[in-house]
N, C-alpha and C. Protein backbone atom coordinates (compact mmCIF):
# COMPACT_ATOMS: atom_id res chain seq x y z
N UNK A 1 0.85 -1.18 0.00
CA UNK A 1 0.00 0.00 0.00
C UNK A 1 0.89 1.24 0.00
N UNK A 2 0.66 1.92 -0.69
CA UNK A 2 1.28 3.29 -0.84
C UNK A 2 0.57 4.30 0.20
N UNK A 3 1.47 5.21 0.68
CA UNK A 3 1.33 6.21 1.38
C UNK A 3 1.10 7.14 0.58
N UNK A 4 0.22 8.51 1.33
CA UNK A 4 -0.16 9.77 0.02
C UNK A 4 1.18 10.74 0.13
N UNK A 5 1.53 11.28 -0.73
CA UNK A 5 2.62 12.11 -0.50
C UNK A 5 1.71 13.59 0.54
N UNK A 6 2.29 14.50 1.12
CA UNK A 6 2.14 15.46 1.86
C UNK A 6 1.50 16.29 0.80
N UNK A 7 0.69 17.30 1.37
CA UNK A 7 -0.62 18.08 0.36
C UNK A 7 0.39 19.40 -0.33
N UNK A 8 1.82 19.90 0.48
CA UNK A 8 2.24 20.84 0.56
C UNK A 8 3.35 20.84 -0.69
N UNK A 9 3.56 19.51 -1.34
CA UNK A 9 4.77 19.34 -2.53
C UNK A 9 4.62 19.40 -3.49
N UNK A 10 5.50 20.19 -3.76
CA UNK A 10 5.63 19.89 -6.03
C UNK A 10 6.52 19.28 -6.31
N UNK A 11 5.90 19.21 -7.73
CA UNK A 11 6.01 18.42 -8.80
C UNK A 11 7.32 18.90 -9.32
N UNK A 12 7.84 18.00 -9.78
CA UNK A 12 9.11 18.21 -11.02
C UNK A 12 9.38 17.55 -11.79
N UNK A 13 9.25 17.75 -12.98
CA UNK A 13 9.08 17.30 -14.07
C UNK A 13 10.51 16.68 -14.82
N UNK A 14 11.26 15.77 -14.83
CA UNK A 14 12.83 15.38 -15.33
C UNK A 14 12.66 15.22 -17.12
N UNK A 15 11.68 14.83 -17.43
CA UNK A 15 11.82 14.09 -18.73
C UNK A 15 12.33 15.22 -20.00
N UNK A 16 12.07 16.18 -19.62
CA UNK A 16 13.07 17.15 -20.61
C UNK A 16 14.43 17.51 -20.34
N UNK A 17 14.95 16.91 -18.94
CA UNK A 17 16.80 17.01 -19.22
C UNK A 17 17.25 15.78 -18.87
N UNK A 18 16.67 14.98 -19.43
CA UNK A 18 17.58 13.68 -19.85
C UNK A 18 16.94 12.58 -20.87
N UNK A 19 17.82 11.97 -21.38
CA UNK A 19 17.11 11.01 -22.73
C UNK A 19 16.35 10.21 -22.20
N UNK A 20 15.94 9.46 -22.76
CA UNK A 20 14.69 7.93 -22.86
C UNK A 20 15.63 7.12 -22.12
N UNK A 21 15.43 6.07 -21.41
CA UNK A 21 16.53 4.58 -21.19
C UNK A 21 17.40 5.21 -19.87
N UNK A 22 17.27 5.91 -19.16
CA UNK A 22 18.01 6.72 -18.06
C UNK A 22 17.44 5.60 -17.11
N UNK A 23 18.48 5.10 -16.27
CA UNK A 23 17.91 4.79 -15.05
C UNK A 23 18.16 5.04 -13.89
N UNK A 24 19.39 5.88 -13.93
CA UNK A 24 19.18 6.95 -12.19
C UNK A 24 19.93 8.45 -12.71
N UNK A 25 19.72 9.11 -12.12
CA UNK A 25 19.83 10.60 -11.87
C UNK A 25 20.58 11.34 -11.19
N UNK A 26 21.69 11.94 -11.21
CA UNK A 26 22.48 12.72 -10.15
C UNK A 26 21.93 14.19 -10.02
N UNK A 27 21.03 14.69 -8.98
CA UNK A 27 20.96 16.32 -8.72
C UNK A 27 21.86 16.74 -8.16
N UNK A 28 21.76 18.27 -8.81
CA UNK A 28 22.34 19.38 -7.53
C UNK A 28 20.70 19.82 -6.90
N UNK A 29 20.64 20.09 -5.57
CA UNK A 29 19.64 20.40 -5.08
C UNK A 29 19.98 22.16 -4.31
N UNK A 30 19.24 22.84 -4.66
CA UNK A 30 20.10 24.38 -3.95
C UNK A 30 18.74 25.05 -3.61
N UNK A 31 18.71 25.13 -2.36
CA UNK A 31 18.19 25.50 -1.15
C UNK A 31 17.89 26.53 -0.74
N UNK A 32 17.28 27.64 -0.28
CA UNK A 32 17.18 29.05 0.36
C UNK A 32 16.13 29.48 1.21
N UNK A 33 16.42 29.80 2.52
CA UNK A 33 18.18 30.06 2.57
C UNK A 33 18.72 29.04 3.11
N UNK A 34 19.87 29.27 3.12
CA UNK A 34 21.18 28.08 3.68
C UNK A 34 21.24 27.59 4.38
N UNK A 35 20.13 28.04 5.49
CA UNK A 35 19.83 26.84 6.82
C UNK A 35 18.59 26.36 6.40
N UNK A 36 17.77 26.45 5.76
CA UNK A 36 16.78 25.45 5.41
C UNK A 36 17.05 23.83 4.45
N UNK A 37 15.95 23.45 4.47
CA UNK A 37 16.06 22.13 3.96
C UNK A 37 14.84 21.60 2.66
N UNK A 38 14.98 20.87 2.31
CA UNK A 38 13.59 20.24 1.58
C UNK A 38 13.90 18.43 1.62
N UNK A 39 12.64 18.19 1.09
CA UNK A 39 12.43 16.59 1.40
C UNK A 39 12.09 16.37 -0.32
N UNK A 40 12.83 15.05 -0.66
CA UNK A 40 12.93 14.87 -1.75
C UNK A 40 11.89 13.69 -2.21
N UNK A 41 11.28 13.32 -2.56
CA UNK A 41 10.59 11.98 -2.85
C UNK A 41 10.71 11.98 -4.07
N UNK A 42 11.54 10.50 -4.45
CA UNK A 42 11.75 10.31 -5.77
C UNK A 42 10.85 9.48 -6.61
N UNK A 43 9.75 8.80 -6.45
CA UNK A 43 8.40 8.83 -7.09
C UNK A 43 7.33 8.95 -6.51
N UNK A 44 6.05 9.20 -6.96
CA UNK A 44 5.24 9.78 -6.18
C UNK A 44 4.97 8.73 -5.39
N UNK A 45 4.65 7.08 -5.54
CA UNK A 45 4.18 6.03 -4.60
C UNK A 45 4.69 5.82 -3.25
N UNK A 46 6.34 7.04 -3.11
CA UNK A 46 7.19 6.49 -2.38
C UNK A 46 7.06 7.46 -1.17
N UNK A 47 6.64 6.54 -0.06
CA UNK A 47 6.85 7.42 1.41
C UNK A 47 7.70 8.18 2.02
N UNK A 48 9.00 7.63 1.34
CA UNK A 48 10.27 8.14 1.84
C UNK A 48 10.90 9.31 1.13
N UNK A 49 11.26 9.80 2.19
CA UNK A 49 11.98 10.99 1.06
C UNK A 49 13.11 11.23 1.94
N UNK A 50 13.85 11.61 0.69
CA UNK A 50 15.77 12.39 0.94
C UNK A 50 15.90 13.48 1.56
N UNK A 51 16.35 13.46 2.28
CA UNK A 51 16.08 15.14 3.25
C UNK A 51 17.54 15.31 2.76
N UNK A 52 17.56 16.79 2.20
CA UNK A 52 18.49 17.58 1.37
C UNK A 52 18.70 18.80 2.75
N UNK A 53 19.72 19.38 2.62
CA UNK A 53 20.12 20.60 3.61
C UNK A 53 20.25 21.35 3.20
N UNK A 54 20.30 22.57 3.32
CA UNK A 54 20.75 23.75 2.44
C UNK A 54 22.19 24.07 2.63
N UNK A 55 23.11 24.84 2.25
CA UNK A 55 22.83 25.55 0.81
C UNK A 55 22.45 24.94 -0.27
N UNK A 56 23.74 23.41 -0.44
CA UNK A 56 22.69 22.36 -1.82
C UNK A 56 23.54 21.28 -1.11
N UNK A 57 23.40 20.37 -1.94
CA UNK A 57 23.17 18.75 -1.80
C UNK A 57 23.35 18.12 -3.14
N UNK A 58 23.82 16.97 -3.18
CA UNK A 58 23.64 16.22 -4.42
C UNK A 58 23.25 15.23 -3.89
N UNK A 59 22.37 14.61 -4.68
CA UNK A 59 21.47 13.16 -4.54
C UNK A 59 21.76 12.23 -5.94
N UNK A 60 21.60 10.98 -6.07
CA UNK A 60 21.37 9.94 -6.91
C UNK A 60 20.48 9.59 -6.48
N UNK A 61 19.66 9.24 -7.55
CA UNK A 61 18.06 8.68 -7.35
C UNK A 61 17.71 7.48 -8.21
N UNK A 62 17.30 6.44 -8.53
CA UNK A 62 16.44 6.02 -9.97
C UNK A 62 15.40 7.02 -10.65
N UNK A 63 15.63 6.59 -11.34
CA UNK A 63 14.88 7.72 -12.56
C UNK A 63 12.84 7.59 -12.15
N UNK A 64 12.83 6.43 -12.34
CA UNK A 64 11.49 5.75 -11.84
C UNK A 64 10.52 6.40 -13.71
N UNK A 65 9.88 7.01 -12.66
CA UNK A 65 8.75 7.69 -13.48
C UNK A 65 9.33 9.21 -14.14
N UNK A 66 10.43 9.43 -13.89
CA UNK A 66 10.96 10.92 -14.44
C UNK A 66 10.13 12.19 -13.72
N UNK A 67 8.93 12.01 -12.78
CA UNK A 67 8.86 12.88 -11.87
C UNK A 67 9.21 12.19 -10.15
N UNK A 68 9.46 13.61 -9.45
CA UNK A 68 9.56 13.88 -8.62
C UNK A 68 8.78 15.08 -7.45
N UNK A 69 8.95 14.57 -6.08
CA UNK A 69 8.20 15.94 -5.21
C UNK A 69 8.90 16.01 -4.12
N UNK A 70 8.89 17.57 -4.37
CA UNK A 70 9.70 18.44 -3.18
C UNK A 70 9.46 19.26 -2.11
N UNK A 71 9.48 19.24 -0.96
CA UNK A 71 8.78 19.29 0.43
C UNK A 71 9.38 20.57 0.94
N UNK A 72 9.31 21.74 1.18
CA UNK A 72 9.92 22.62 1.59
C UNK A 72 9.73 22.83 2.98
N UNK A 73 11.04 22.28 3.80
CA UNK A 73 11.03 22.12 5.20
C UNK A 73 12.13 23.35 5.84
N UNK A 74 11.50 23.05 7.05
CA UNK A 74 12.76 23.96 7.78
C UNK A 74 13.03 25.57 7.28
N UNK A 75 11.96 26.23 6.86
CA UNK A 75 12.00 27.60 6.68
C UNK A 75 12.24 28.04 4.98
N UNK A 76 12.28 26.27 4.66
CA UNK A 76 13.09 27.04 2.89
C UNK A 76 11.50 27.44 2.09
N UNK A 77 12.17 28.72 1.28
CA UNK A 77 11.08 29.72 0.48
C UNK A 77 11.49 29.25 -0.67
N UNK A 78 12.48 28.48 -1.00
CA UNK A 78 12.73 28.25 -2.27
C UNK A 78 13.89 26.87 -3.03
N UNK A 79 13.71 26.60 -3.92
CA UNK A 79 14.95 25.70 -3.93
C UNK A 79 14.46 25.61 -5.98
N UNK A 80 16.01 24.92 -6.37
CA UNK A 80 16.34 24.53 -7.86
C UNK A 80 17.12 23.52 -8.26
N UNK A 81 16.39 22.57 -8.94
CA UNK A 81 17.07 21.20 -9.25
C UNK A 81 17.94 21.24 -10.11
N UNK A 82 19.03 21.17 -10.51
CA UNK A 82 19.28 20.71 -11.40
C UNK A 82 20.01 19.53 -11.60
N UNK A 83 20.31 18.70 -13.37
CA UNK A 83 20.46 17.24 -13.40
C UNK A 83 21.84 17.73 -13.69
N UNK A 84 23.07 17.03 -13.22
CA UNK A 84 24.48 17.33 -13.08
C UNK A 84 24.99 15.64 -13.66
N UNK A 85 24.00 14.56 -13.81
CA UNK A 85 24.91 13.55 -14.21
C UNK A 85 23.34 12.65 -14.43
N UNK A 86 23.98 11.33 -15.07
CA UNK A 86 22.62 10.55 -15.46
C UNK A 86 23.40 9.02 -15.93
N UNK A 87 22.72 8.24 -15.97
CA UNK A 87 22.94 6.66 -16.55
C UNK A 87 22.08 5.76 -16.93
C-alpha cells in the first residue's frame, strides 16, 4: 500500500533534461536560505523521502517515473534542481 505524499509538494518534471533509457539521476539540489532544507521523494508512490540541507546537496536517485516531489522544510522559500549527471 502506498502512502499519500504530503498536500504541501511539487512536482518536477525530469523528462526534458535527460534522454529515454536513463535509469538513475544525479541532482544538484540548492536551497534558500542556507539553513533550510527540503524533502525529496523520488516517485510519487514512495513514502520516503531524501532530506536535502541547504545551501545544496547532491542526490542519486532512480529515474522511476521521471517525476519527482519536493517538500519545503525547515524555513526554505525556495529551492532549484538541477540534473548534473545521469545513466
Amino acid at each position: 500500500m502506498t502512502k499519500a505524499l504530503p498536500p504541501d509538494t511539487s512536482e518536477v518534471f525530469l523528462h526534458s533534461l535527460v534522454p529515454k533509457g536513463v535509469q538513475s539521476v544525479t541532482l544538484n539540489v540548492k536551497i534558500k536560505p542556507r539553513t533550510a532544507a527540503v524533502l525529496v521523494y523520488p516517485s510519487p508512490g514512495d513514502p520516503y523521502a531524501i532530506r536535502c540541507n541547504g545551501p545544496f546537496h547532491e542526490i542519486t536517485i532512480g529515474y522511476g517515473t521521471g517525476n519527482i516531489h519536493v517538500q519545503k522544510v525547515d524555513g526554505a522559500v525556495s529551492f532549484e534542481i538541477d540534473v548534473i549527471g545521469y545513466e
